[in-house]
N, C-alpha and C. Protein backbone atom coordinates (compact mmCIF):
# COMPACT_ATOMS: atom_id res chain seq x y z
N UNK A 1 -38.83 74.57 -63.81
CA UNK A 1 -38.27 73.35 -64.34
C UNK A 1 -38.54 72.22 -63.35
N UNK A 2 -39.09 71.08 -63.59
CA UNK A 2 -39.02 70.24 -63.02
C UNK A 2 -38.26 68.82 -63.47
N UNK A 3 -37.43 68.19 -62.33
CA UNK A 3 -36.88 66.97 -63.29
C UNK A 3 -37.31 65.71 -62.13
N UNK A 4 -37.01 64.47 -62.83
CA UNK A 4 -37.55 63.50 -62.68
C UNK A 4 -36.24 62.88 -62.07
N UNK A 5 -36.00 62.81 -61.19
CA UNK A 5 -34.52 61.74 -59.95
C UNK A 5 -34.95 60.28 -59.27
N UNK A 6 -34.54 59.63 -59.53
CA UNK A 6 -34.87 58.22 -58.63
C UNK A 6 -33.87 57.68 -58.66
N UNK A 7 -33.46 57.47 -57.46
CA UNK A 7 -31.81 56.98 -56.51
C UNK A 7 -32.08 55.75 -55.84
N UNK A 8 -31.56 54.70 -55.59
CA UNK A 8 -31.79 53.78 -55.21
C UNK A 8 -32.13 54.12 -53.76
N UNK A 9 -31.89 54.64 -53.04
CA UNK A 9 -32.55 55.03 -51.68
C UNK A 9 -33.77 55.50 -51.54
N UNK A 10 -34.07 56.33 -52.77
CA UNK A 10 -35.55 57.34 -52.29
C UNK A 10 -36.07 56.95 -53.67
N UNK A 11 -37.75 56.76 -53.43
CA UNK A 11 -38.51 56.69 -54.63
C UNK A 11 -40.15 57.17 -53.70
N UNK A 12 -40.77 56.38 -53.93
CA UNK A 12 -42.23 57.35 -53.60
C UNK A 12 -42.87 57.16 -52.03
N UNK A 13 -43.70 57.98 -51.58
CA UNK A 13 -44.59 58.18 -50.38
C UNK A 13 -45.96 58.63 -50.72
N UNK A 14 -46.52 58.26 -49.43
CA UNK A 14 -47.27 59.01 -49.45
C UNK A 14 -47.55 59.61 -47.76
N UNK A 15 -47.11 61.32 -47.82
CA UNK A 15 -46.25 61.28 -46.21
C UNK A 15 -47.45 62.59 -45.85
N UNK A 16 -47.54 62.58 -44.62
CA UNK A 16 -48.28 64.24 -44.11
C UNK A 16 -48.18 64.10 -42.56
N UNK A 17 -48.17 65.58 -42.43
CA UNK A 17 -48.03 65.90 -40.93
C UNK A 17 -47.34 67.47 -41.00
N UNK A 18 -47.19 68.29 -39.87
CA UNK A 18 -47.16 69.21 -39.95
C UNK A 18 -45.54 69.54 -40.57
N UNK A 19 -45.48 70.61 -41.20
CA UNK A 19 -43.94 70.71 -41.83
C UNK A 19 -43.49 69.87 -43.27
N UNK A 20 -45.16 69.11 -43.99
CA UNK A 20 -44.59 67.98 -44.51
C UNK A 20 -45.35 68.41 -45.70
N UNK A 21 -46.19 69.92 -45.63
CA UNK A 21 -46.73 69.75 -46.70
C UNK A 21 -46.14 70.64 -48.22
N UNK A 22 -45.44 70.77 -48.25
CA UNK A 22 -44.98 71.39 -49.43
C UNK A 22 -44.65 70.30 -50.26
N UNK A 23 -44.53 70.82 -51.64
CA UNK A 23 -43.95 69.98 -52.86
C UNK A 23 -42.20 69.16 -52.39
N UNK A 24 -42.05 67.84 -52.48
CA UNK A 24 -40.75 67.40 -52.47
C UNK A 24 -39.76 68.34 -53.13
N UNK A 25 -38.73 68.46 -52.68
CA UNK A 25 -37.54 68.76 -53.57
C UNK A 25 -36.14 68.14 -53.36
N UNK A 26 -35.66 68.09 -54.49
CA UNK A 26 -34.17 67.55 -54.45
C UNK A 26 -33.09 68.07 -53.73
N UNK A 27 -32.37 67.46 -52.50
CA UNK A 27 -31.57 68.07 -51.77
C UNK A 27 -30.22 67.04 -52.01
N UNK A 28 -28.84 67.84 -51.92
CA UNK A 28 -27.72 66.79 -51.59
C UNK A 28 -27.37 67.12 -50.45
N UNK A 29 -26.41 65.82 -50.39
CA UNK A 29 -25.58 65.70 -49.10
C UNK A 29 -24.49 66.94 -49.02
N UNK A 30 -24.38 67.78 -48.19
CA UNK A 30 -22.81 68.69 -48.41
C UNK A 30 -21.64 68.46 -47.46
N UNK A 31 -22.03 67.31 -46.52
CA UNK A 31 -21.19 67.39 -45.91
C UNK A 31 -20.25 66.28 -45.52
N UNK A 32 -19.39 65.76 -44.75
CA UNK A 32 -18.68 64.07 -45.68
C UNK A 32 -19.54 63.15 -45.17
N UNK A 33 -20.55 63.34 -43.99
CA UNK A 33 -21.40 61.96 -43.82
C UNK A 33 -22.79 62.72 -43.76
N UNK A 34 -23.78 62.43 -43.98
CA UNK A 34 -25.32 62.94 -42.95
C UNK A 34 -26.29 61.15 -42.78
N UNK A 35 -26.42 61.24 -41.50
CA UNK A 35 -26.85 60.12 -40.79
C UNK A 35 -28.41 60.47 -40.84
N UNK A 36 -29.30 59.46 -41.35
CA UNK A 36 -30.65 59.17 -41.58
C UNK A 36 -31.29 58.99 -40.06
N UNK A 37 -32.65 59.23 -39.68
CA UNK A 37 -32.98 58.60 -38.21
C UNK A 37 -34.20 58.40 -38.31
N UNK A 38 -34.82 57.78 -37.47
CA UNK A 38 -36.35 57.52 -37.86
C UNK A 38 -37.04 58.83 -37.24
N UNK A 39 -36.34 59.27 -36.55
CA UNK A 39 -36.90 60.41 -35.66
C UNK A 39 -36.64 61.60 -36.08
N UNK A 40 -36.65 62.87 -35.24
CA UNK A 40 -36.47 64.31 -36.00
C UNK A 40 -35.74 64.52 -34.82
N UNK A 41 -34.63 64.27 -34.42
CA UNK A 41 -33.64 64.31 -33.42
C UNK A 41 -32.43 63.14 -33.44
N UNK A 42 -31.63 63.40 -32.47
CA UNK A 42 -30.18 62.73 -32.73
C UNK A 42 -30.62 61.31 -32.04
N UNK A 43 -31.17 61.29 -31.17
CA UNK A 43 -31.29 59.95 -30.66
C UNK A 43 -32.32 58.89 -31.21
N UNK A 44 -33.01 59.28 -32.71
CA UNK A 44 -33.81 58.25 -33.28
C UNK A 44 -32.45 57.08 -34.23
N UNK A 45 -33.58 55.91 -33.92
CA UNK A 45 -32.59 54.75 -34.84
C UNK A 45 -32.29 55.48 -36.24
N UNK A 46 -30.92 54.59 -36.11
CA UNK A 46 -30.05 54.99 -37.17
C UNK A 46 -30.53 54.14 -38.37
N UNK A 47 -31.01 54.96 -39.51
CA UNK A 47 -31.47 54.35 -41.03
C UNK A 47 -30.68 53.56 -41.78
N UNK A 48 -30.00 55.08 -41.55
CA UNK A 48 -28.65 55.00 -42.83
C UNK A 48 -28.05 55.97 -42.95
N UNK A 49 -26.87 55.72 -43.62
CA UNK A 49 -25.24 56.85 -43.61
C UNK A 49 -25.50 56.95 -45.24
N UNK A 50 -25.30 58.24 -45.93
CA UNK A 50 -25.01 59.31 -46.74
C UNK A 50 -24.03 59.71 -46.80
N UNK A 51 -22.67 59.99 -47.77
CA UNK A 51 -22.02 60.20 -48.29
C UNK A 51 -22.17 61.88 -48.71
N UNK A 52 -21.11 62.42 -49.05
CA UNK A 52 -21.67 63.76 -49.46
C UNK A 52 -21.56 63.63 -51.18
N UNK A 53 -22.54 64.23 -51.78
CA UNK A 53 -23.17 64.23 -52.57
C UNK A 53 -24.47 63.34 -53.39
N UNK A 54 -24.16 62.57 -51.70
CA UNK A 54 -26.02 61.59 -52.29
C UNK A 54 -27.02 62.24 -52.54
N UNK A 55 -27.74 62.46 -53.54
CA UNK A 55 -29.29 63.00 -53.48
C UNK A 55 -30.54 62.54 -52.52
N UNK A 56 -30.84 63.30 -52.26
CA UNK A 56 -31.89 63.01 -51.55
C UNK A 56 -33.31 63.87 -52.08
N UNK A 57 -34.43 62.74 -52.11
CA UNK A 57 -35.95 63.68 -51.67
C UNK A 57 -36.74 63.94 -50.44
N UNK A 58 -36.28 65.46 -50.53
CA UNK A 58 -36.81 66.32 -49.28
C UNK A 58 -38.30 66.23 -49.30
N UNK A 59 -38.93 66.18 -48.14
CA UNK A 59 -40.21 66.11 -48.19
C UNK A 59 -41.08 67.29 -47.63
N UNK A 60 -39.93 67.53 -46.42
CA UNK A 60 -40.62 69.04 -45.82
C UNK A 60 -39.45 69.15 -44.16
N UNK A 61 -39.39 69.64 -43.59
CA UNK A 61 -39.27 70.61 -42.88
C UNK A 61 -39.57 70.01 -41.32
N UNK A 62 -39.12 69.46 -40.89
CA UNK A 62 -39.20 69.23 -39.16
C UNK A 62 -38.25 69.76 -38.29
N UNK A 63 -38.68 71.07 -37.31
CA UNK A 63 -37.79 71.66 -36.90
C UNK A 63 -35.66 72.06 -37.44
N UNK A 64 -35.07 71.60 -37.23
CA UNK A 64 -34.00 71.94 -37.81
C UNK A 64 -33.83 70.36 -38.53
N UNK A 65 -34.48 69.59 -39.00
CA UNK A 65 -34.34 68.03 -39.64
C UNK A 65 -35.03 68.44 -40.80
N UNK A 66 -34.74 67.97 -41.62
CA UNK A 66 -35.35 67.40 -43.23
C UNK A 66 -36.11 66.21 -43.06
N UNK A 67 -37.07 65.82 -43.45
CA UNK A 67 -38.31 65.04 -43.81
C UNK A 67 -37.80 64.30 -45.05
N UNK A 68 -36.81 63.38 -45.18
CA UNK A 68 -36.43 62.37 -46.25
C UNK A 68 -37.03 61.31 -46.69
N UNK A 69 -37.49 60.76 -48.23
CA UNK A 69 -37.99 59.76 -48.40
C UNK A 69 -36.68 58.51 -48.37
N UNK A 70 -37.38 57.51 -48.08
CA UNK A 70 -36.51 55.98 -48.43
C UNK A 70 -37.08 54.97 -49.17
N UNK A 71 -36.23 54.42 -49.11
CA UNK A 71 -36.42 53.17 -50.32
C UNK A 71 -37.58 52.48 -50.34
N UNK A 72 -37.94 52.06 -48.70
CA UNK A 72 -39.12 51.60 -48.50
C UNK A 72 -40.72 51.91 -48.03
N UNK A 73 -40.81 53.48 -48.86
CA UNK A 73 -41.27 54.03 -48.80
C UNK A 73 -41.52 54.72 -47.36
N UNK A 74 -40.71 54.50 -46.48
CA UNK A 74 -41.27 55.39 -45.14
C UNK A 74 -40.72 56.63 -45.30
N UNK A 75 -40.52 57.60 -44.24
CA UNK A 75 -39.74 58.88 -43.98
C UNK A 75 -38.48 58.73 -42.59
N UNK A 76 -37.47 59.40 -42.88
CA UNK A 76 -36.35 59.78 -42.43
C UNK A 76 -36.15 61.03 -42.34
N UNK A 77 -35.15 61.15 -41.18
CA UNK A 77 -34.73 62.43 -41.08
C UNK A 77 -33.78 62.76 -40.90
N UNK A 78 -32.98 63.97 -41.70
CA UNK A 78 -31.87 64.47 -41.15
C UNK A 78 -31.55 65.68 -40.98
N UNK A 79 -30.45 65.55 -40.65
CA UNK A 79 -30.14 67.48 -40.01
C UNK A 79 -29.86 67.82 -40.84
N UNK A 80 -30.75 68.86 -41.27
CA UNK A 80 -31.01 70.49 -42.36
C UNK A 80 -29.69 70.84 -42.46
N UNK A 81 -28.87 71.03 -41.65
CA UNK A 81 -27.30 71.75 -41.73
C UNK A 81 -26.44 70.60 -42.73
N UNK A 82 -26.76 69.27 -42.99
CA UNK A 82 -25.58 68.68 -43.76
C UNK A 82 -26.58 68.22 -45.28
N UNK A 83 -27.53 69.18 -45.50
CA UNK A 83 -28.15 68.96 -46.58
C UNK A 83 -28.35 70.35 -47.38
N UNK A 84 -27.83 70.22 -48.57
CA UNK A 84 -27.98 71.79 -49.60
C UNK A 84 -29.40 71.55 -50.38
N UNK A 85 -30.32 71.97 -50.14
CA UNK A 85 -31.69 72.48 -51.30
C UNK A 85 -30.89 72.84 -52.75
N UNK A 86 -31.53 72.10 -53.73
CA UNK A 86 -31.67 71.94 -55.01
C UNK A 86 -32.97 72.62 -55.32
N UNK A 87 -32.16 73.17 -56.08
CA UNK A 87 -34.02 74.23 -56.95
C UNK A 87 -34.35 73.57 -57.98
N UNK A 88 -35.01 72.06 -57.86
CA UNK A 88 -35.60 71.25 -58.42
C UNK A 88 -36.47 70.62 -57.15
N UNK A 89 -37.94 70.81 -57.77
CA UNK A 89 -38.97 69.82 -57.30
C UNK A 89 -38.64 67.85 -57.44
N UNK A 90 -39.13 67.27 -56.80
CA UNK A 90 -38.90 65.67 -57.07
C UNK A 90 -39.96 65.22 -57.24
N UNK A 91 -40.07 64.19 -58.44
CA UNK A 91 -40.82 63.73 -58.93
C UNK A 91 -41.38 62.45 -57.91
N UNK A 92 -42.31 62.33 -57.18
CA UNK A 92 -42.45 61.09 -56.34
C UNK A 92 -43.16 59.73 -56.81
N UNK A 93 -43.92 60.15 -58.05
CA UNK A 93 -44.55 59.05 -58.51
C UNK A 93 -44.00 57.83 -58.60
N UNK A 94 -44.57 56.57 -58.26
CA UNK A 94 -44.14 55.56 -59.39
C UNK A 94 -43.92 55.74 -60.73
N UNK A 95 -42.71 54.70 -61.31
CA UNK A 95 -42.24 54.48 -62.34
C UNK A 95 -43.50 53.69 -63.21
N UNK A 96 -43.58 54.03 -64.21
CA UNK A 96 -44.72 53.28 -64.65
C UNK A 96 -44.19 51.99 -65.18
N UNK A 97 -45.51 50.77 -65.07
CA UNK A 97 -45.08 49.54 -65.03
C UNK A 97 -44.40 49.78 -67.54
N UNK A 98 -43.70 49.06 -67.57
CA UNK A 98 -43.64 49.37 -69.63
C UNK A 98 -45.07 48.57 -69.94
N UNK A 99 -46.00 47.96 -69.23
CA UNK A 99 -47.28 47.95 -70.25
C UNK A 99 -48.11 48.95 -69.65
N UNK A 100 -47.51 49.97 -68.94
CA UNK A 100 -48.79 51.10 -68.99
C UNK A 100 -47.95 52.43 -69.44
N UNK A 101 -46.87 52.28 -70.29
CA UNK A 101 -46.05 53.24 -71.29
C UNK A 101 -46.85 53.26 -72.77
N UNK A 102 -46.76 54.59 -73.16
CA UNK A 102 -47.20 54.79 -74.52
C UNK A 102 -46.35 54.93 -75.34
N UNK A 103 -46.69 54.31 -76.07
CA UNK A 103 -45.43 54.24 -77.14
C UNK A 103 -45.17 55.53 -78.30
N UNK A 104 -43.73 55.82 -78.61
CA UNK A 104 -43.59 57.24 -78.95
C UNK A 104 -43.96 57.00 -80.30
């Protein structure tokens, strides 16, 4: 099953590096905050604060950090321990513009 999620925080990339290559998938928040960083450790700048049950798209895997997309298309990271895997893939594409929609 695959479903299609776009959250005002995360929408598309285009990301690689080691740990980064698997298919996105949908992860939530489980825990009452998880803090975003630019880095794959505690001392990278702070992104942004998460709530528990924000969705997020996982991108891959950096040591004990998650590989998160953002709004502005870069990557974030957070700690694997305050994020639950969803057994749903994420759709990363752009939204298509409605004049390149086909009509039903």
């Amino acid at each position: 099953m695959r479903i299609t999620f776009l959250s005002a925080a995360l929408l598309i990339a285009s990301v690689s590096g080691p740990g980064l290559a698997q298919s996105p998938r949908l992860g939530v928040v489980s825990t009452p905050l998880a803090y975003i960083r630019a880095t794959a450790n505690n001392n990278g700048k702070l992104l942004s604060v998460c709530p528990k049950g924000f969705f997020l798209t996982v991108l891959g895997r950096r040591g004990p950090d998650y590989a998160v997309l953002m709004a502005n298309h870069s990557t974030g990271y957070v700690a694997g321990r305050n994020v639950r895997l969803l057994p749903y893939t994420a759709d990363t594409s752009s939204p298509k513009h409605p004049a390149q929609r086909r009509p039903h």
